[in-house]
Protein backbone atom coordinates (compact mmCIF):
# COMPACT_ATOMS: atom_id res chain seq x y z
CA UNK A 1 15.37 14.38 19.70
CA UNK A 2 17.23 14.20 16.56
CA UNK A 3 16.66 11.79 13.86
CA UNK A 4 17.65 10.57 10.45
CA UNK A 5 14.80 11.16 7.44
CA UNK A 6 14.17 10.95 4.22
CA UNK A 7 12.62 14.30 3.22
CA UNK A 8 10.86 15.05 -0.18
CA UNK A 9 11.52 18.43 -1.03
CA UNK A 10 10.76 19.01 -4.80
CA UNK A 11 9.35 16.47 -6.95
CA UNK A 12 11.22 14.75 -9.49
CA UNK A 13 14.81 15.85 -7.23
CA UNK A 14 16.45 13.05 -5.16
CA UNK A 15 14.79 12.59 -1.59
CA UNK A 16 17.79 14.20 1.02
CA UNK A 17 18.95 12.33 3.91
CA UNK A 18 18.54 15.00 6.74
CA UNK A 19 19.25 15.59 10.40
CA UNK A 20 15.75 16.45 11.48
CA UNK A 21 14.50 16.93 15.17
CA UNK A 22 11.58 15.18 16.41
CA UNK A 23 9.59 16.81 19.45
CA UNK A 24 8.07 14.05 22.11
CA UNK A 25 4.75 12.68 21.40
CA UNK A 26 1.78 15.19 22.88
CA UNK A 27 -1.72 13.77 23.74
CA UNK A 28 -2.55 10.34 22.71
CA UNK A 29 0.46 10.27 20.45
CA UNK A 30 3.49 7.73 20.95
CA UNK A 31 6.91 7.85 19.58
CA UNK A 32 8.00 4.64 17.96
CA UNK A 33 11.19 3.91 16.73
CA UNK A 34 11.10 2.09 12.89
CA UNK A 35 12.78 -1.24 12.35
CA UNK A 36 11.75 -1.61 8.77
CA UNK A 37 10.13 0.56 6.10
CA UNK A 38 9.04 -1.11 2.74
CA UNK A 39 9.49 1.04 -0.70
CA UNK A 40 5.85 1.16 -1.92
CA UNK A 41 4.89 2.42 -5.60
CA UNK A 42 3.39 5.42 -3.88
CA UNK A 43 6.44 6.87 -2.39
CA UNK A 44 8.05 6.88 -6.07
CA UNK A 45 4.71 8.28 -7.48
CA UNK A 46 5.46 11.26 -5.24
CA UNK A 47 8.93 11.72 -5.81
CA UNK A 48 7.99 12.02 -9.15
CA UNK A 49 5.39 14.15 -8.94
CA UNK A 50 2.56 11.86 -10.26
CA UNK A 51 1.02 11.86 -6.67
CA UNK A 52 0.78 15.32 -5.22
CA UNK A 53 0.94 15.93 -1.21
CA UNK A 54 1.80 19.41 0.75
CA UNK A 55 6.10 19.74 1.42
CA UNK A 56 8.55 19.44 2.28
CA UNK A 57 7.22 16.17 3.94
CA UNK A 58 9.70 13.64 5.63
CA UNK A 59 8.54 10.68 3.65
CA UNK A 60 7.58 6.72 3.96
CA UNK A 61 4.13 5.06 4.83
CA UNK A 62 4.94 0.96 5.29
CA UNK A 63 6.60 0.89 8.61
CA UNK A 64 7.04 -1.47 11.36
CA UNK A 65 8.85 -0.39 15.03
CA UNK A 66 8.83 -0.28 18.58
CA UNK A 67 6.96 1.80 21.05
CA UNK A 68 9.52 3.82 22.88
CA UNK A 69 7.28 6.16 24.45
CA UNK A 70 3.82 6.87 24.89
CA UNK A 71 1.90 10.89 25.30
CA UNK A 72 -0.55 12.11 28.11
CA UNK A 73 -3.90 9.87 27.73
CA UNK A 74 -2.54 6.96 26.19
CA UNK A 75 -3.79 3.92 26.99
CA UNK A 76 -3.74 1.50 24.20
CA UNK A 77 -0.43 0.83 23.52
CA UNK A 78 2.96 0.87 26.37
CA UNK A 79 6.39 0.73 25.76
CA UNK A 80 8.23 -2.03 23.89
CA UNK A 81 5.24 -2.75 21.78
CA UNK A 82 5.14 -3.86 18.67
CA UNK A 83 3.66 -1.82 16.20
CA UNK A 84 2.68 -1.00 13.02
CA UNK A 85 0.97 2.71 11.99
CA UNK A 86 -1.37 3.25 9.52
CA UNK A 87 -1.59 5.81 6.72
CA UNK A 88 -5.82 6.14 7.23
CA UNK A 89 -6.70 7.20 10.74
CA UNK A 90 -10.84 6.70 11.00
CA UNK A 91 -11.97 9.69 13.23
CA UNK A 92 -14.94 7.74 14.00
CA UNK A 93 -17.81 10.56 13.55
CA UNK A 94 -17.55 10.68 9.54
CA UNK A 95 -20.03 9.64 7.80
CA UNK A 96 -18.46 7.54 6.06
CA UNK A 97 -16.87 6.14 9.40
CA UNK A 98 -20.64 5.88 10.91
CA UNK A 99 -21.35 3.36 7.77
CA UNK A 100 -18.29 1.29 9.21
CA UNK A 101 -16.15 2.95 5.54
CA UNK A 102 -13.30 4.51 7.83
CA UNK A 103 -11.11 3.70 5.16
CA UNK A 104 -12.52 6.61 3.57
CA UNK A 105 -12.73 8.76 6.47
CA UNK A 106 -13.40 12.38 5.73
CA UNK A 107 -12.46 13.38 9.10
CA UNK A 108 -9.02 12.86 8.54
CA UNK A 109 -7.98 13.68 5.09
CA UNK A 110 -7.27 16.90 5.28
CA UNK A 111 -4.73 16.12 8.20
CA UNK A 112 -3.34 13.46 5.67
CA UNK A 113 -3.28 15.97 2.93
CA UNK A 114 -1.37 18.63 4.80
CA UNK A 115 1.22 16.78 6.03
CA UNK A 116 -0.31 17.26 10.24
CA UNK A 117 -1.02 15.13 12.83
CA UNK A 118 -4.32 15.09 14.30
CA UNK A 119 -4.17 18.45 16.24
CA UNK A 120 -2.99 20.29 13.08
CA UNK A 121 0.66 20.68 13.74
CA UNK A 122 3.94 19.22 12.71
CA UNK A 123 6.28 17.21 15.15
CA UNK A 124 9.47 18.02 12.71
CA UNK A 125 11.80 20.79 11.77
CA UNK A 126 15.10 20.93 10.17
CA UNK A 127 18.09 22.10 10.83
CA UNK A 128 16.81 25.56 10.35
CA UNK A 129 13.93 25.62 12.62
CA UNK A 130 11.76 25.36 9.58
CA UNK A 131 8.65 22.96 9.33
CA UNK A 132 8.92 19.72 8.06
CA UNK A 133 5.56 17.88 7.40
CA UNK A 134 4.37 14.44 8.09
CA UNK A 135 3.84 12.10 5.38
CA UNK A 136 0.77 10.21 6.09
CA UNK A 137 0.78 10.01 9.47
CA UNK A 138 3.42 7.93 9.44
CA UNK A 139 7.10 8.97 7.89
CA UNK A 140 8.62 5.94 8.02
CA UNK A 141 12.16 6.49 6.10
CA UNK A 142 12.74 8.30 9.75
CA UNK A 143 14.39 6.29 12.24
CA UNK A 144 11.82 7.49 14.66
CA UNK A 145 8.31 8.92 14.24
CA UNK A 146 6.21 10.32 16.31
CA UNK A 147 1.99 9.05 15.22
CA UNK A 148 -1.46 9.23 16.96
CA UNK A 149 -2.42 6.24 19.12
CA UNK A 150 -5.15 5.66 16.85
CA UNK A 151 -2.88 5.22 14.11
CA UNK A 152 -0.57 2.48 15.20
CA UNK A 153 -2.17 -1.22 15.25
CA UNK A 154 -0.61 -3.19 18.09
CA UNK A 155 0.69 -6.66 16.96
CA UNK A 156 1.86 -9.84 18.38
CA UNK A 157 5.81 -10.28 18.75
CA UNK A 158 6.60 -13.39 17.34
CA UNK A 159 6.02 -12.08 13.41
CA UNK A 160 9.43 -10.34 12.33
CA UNK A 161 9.27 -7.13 12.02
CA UNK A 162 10.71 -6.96 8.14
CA UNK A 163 7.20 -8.76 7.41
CA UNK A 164 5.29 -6.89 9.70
CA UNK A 165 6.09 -3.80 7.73
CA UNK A 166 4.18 -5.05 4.90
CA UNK A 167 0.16 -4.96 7.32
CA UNK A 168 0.59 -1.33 6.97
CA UNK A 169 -0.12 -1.22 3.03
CA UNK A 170 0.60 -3.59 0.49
CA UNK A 171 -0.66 -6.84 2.26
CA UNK A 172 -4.07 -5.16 3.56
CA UNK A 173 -4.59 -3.65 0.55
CA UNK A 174 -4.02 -6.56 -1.98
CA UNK A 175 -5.76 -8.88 0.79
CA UNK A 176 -8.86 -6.46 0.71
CA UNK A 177 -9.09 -6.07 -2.69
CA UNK A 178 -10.18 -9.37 -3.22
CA UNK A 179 -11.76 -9.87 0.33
CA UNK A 180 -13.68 -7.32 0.59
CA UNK A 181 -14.01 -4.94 -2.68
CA UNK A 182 -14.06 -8.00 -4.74
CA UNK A 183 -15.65 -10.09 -2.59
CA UNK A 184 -14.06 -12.89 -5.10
CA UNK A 185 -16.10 -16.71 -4.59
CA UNK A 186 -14.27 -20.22 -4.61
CA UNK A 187 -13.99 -21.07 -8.48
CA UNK A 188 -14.63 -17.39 -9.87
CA UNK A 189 -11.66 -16.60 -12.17
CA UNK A 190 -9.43 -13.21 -11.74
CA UNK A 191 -7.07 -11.48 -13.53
CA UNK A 192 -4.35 -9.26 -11.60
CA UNK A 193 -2.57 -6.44 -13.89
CA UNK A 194 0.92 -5.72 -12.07
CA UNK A 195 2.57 -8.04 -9.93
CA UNK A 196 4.14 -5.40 -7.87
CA UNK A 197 3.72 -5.66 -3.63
CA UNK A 198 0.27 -5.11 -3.84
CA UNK A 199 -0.67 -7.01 -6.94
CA UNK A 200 1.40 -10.35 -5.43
CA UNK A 201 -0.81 -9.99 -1.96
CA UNK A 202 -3.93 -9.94 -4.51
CA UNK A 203 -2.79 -12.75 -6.49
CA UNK A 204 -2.30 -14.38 -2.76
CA UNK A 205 -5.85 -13.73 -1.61
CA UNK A 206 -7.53 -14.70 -4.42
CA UNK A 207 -5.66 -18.16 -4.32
CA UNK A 208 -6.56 -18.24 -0.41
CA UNK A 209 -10.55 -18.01 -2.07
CA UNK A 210 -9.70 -20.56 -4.32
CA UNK A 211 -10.60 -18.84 -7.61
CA UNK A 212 -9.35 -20.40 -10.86
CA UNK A 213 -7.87 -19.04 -13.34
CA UNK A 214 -5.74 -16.64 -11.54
CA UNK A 215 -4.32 -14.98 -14.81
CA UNK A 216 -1.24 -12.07 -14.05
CA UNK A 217 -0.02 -9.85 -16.19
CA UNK A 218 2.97 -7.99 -16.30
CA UNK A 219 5.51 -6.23 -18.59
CA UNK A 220 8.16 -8.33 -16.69
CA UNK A 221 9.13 -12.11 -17.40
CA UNK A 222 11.18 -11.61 -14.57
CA UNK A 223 8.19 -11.89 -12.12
CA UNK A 224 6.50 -14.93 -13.15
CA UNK A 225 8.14 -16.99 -10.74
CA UNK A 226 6.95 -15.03 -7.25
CA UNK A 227 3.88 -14.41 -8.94
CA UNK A 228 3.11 -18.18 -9.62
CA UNK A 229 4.69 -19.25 -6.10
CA UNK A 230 2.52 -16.36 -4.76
CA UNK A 231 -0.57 -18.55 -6.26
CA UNK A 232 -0.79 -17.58 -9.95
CA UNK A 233 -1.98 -20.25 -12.43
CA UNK A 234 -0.83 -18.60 -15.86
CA UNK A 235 1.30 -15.51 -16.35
CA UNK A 236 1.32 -13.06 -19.70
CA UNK A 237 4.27 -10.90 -20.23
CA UNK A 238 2.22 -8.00 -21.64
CA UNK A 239 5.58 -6.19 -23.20
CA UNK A 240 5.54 -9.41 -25.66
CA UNK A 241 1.36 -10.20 -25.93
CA UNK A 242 -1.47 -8.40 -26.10
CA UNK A 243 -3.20 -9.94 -22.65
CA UNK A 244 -7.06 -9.30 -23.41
CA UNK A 245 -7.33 -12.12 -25.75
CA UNK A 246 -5.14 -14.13 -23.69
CA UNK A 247 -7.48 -13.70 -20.59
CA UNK A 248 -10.58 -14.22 -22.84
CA UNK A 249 -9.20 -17.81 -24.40
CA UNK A 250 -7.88 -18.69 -20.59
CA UNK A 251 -11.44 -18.10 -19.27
CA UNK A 252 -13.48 -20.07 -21.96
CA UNK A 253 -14.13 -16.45 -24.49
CA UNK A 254 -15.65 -14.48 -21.55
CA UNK A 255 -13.21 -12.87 -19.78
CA UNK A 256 -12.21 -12.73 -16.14
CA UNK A 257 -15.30 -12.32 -13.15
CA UNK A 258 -12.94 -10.45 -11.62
CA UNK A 259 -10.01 -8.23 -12.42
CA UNK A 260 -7.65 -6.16 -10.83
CA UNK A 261 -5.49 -3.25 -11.75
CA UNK A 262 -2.86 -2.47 -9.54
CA UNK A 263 -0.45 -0.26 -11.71
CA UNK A 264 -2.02 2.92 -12.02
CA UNK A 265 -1.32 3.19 -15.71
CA UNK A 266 -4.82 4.18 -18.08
CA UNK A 267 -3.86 2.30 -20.73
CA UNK A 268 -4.07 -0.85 -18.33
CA UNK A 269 -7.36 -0.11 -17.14
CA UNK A 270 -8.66 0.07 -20.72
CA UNK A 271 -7.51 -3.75 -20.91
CA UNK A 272 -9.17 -4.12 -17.82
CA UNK A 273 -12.71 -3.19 -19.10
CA UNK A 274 -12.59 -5.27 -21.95
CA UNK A 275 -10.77 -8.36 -19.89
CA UNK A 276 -13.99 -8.32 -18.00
CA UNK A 277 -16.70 -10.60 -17.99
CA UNK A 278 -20.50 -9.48 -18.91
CA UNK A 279 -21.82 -8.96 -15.10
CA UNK A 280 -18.18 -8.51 -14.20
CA UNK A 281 -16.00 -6.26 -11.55
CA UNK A 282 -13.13 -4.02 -12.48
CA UNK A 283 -11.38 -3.28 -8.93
CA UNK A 284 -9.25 -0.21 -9.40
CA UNK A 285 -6.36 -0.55 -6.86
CA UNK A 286 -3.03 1.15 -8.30
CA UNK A 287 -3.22 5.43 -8.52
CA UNK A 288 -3.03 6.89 -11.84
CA UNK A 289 -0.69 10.51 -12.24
CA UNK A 290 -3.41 13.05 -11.54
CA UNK A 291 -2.89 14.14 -14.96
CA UNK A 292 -3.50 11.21 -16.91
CA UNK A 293 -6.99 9.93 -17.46
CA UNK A 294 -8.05 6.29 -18.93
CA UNK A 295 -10.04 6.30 -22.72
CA UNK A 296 -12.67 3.84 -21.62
CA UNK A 297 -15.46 2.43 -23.98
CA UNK A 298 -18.45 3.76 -21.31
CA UNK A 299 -20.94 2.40 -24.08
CA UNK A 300 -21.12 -0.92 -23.41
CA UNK A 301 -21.03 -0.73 -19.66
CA UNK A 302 -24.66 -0.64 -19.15
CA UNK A 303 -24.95 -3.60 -22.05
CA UNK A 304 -22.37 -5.41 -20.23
CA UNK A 305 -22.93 -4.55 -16.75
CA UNK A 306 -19.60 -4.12 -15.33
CA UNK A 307 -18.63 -2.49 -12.23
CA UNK A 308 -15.89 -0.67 -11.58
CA UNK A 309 -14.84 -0.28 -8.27
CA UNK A 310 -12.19 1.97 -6.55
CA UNK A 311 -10.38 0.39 -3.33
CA UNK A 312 -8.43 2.20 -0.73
CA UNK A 313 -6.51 0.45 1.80
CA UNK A 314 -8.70 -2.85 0.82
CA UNK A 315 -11.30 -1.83 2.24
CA UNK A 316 -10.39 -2.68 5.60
CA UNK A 317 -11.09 -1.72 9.11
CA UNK A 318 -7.48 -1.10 10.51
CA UNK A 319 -8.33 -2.26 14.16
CA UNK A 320 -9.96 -5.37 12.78
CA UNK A 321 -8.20 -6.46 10.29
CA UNK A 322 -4.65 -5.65 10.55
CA UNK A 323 -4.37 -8.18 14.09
CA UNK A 324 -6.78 -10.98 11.98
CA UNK A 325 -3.79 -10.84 9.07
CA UNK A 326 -1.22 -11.02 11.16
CA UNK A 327 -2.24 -14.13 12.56
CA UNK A 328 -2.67 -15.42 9.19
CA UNK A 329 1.18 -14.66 8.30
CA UNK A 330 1.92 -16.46 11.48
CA UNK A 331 0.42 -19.47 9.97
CA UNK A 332 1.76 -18.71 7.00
CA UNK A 333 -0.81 -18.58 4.95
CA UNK A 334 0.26 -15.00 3.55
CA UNK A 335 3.79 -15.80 2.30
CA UNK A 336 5.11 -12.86 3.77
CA UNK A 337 8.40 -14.19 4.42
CA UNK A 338 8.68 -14.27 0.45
CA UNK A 339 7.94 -11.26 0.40
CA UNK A 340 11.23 -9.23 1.20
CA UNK A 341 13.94 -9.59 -1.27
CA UNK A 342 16.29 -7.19 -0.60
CA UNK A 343 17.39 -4.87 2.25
CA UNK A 344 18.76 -1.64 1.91
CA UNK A 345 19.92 1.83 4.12
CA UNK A 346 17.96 4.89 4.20
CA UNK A 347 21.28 6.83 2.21
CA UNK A 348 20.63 4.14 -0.81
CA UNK A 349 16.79 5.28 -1.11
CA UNK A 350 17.58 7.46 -4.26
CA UNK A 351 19.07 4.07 -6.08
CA UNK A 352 15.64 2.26 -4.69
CA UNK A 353 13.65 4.35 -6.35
CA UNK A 354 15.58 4.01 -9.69
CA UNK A 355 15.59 0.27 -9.50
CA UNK A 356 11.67 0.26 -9.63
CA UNK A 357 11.20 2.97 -12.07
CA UNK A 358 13.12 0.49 -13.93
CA UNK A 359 11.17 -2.26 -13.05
CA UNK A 360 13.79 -4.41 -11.38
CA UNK A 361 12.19 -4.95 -8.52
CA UNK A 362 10.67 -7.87 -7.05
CA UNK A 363 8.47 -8.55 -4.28
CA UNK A 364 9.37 -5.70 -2.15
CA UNK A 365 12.81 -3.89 -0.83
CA UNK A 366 12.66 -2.49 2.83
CA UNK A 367 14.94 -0.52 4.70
CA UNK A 368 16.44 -1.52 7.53
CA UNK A 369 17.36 0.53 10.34
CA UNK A 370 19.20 -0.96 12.42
């Protein structure tokens, strides 16, 4: 069938809007049709190059859609359900996935490297029969993708789709941060670098385990309002102050128990470390450019005893988790109805992408495709 797609091609070159055709779903694969794809941090990290991945890939991982049809051997999902797919498929055999860690599977991640599905092949070409890869499993600036059963979470209707969008990254990942990676305690206090997607769904779990101070920092004044409505009790503009003394007088001299750095920048993960209380976690959540590596003061980490801690997808089991959060939106104790502010068409993705290198962005834009 054909379809409409975003498709990287070269990094740091506008994404192209192409006619691409879509073969049917093959065994225990379904075809779902996309209602809404949010614009995460990662899809401008690779169209500018800072996060590599094999391409041309057709590209987009926060989707939310409709099962049109289902493979051979499917028998989780049926048509007309509502879904959302997942960029981390757990094979289940791992090691990693035997420890209950399929958010780290190793089975997978080549498949998610390359671009494939789980048999090793492509469901997309272009016009001119050439290969077009999958991003993540999931491609979801297509208007249709094609993604293993495994990889797409069944969820309950009556949750909008332009929210529901948002389980298949930012809100599991900002929610596990703190959940599980963190494993943040009523009254600890936390500090949140970047108020971005992500960072507003940590500064929303952490006020969900009541910690205090909830301290975000941005380089944005234009933020501070979702951020505080989002559960933040004090907000530094980090353009204007430097926010490690800041964090350290907000927290009696100690620093924060718990701090989070969802930007991906080094130089914000050096404030990080020494934002940190002695005894302390540093939860790494934002991807750095591949290049670029963070000057950190290793010396006093054993005299301090701070952890730092990476965290992929929050840590969460997709199955498990993804259902549990969506009933917590529906009771709306996730706020994701504040959470898109703007709608846009897959032809205006280019401009997207500008408007959050610039930083003009809040909450989070999703396309809309119908």
């Amino acid at each position: 069938m054909k379809i409409k797609s975003a498709v990287l091609r070269e990094p740091k070159k506008p994404l192209s809007i192409e006619e691409l055709e879509l073969d049917p779903p093959k065994e225990r694969e379904v075809l779902v049709k996309n209602a809404f794809t949010g614009f995460c941090h990662s899809d401008l990290s690779m169209m500018n190059g800072s996060i590599t991945m094999d391409l041309p890939h057709a590209i987009g991982h926060e989707a939310a859609g409709v099962v049109e049809a289902v493979g051979p051997g499917v028998t989780k999902l049926k048509k007309g359900d509502h879904v959302v797919p997942t960029w981390m498929i757990p094979c289940g055999k791992c090691p990693a996935c035997l420890r209950g860690r399929g958010n780290i599977c190793s089975g997978t991640i080549g498949y998610f490297v390359s671009g494939m599905l789980l048999d090793g092949t492509s469901r997309l070409r272009d016009k001119n029969g050439n290969m077009v890869r999958h991003n993540s499993f999931v491609s979801g600036f297509s208007s249709h993708s094609v993604v293993p059963e495994d990889g797409a979470i069944p969820i309950s209707k009556k949750l909008p789709l332009d929210q529901a969008c948002f389980m298949g990254c930012c809100v599991p990942t900002g929610w596990g941060a703190v959940n599980n990676t963190a494993d943040v305690q009523a009254g600890q206090s936390v500090a949140v670098y970047g108020a971005g997607g992500v960072g507003l769904n940590v500064i929303r779990g952490a006020a969900l385990r009541l910690a205090n101070p909830i301290v975000v920092v941005d380089l944005e004044s234009s933020k501070e309002g979702i951020a505080r409505e989002f559960g933040a009790t004090h907000f530094i503009n980090s353009s204007k102050e430097d926010p490690v003394p800041k964090i350290q007088e907000l927290t009696g001299g100690g620093g924060a128990e718990a701090v989070f750095e969802v930007t991906g920048d080094p130089g914000a993960m050096v404030q990080c470390l020494w934002s940190t209380a002695v005894g302390g976690k540093i939860i790494s959540v934002g991807v750095a450019p591949m290049d670029q590596t963070a000057n950190l003061p290793t010396a006093f980490l054993p005299f301090h005893e701070k952890s730092i801690l990476g965290c992929l997808y929050g840590s969460i089991s997709t199955h498990l988790d993804i259902p549990k959060l969506v009933d917590l939106a529906l009771e709306g104790h996730l706020m994701t109805e504040k959470l898109p502010t703007n709608k846009f068409r897959v032809e205006e993705i280019n401009d997207v992408g500008q408007a959050l290198e610039r930083r003009e962005i809040q909450g989070r834009w999703v396309c809309q495709w119908d």
